[in-house]
Protein backbone atom coordinates (compact mmCIF):
# COMPACT_ATOMS: atom_id res chain seq x y z
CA UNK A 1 22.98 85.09 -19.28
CA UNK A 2 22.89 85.37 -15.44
CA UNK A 3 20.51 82.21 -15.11
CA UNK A 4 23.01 80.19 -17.74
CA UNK A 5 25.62 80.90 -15.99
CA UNK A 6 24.46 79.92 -12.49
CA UNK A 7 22.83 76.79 -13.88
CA UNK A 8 26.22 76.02 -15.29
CA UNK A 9 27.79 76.63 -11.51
CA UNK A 10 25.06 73.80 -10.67
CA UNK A 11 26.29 71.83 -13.25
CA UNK A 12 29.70 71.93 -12.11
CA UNK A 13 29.04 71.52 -8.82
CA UNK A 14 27.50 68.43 -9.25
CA UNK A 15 30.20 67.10 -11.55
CA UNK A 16 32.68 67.99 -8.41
CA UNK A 17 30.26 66.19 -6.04
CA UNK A 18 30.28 63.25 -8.52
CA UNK A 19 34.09 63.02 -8.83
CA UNK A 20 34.65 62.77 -5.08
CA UNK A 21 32.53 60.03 -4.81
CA UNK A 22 33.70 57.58 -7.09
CA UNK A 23 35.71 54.70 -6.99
CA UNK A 24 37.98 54.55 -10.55
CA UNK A 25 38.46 58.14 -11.49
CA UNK A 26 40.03 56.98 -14.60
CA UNK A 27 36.18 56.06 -15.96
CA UNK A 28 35.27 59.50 -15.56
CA UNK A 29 38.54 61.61 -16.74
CA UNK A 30 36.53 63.88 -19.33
CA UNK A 31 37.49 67.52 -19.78
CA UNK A 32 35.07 68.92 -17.77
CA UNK A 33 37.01 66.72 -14.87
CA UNK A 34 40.14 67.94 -16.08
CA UNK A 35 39.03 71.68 -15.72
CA UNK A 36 37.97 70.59 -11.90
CA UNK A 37 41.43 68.80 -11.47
CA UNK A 38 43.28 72.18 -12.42
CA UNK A 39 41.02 74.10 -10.14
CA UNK A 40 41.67 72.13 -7.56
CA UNK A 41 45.91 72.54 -7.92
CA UNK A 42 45.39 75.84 -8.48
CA UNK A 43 45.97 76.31 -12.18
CA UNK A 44 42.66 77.85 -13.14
CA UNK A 45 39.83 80.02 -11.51
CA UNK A 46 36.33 78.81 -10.39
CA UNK A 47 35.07 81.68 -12.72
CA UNK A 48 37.62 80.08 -15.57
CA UNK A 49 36.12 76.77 -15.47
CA UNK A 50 32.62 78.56 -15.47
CA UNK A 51 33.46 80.16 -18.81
CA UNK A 52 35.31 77.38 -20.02
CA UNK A 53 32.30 74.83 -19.48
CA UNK A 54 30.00 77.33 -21.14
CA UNK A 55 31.69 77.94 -24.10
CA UNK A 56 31.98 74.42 -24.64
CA UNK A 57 28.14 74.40 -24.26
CA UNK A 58 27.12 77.15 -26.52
CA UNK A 59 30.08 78.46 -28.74
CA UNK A 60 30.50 75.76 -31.54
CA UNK A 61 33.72 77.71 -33.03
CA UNK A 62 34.87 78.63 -30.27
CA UNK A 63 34.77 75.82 -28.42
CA UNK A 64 36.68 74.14 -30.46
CA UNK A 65 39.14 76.38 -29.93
CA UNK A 66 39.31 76.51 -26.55
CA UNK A 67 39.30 72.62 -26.01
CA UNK A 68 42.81 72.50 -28.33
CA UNK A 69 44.00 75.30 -26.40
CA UNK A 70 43.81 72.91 -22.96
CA UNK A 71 44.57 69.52 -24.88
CA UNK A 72 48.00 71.69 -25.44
CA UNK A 73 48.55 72.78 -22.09
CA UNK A 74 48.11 69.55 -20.39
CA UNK A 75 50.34 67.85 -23.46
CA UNK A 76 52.71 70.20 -22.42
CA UNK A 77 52.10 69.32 -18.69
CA UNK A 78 52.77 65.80 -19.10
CA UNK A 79 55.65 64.32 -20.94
CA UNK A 80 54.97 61.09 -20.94
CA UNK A 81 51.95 61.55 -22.57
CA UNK A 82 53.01 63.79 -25.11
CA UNK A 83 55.69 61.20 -26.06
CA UNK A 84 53.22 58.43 -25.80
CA UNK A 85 50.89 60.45 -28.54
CA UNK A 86 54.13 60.63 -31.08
CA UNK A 87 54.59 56.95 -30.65
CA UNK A 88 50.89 56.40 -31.74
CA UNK A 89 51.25 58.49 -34.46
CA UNK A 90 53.79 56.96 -35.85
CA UNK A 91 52.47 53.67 -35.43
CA UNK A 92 49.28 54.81 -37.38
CA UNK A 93 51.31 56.73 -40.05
CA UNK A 94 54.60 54.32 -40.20
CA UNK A 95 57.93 56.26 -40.82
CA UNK A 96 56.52 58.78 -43.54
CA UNK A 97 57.82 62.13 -43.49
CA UNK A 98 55.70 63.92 -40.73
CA UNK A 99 54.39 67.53 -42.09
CA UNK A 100 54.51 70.47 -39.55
């Protein structure tokens, strides 16, 4: 568990390293950037990105879990985007009832 985990520090380190080198960050927004992004304002813990990262890794239910978990926070975060997603869906779906 010890060696996992500090391979996943490597990991993330070199995603970070990555990141601040390139040009369009918009090509290479995926969670795992996201999770660095919130580190880096403050909203999460190097150790919370650590777990987060491995759990996405190793713990198929779990994971799962954990990735809707963020998608929520940073819809609730942002708005715009939330509003943007409810346009979509009712693009997709057309005016039908939508079921909570």
């Amino acid at each position: 568990s010890k060696d996992l985990k500090g391979a996943m520090e490597i990991l993330i380190e070199q995603k970070r390293q990555k990141l601040s080198t390139v040009e369009k960050l918009d090509e290479h927004m995926d969670f795992a950037s996201q999770l660095i992004f919130a580190q880096n304002r403050g909203d999460l813990t190097a150790e919370n990105v650590n777990q987060c990262v491995l759990e996405m890794m190793i713990a198929a239910p779990d994971t799962l879990s954990v990735t809707l978990f963020f998608m929520l926070i940073l819809i609730a975060e942002h708005p715009t985007v939330e509003e943007e997603m409810m346009r979509e869906i009712e693009t997709v779906m057309g005016k039908q009832e939508q079921q909570s």
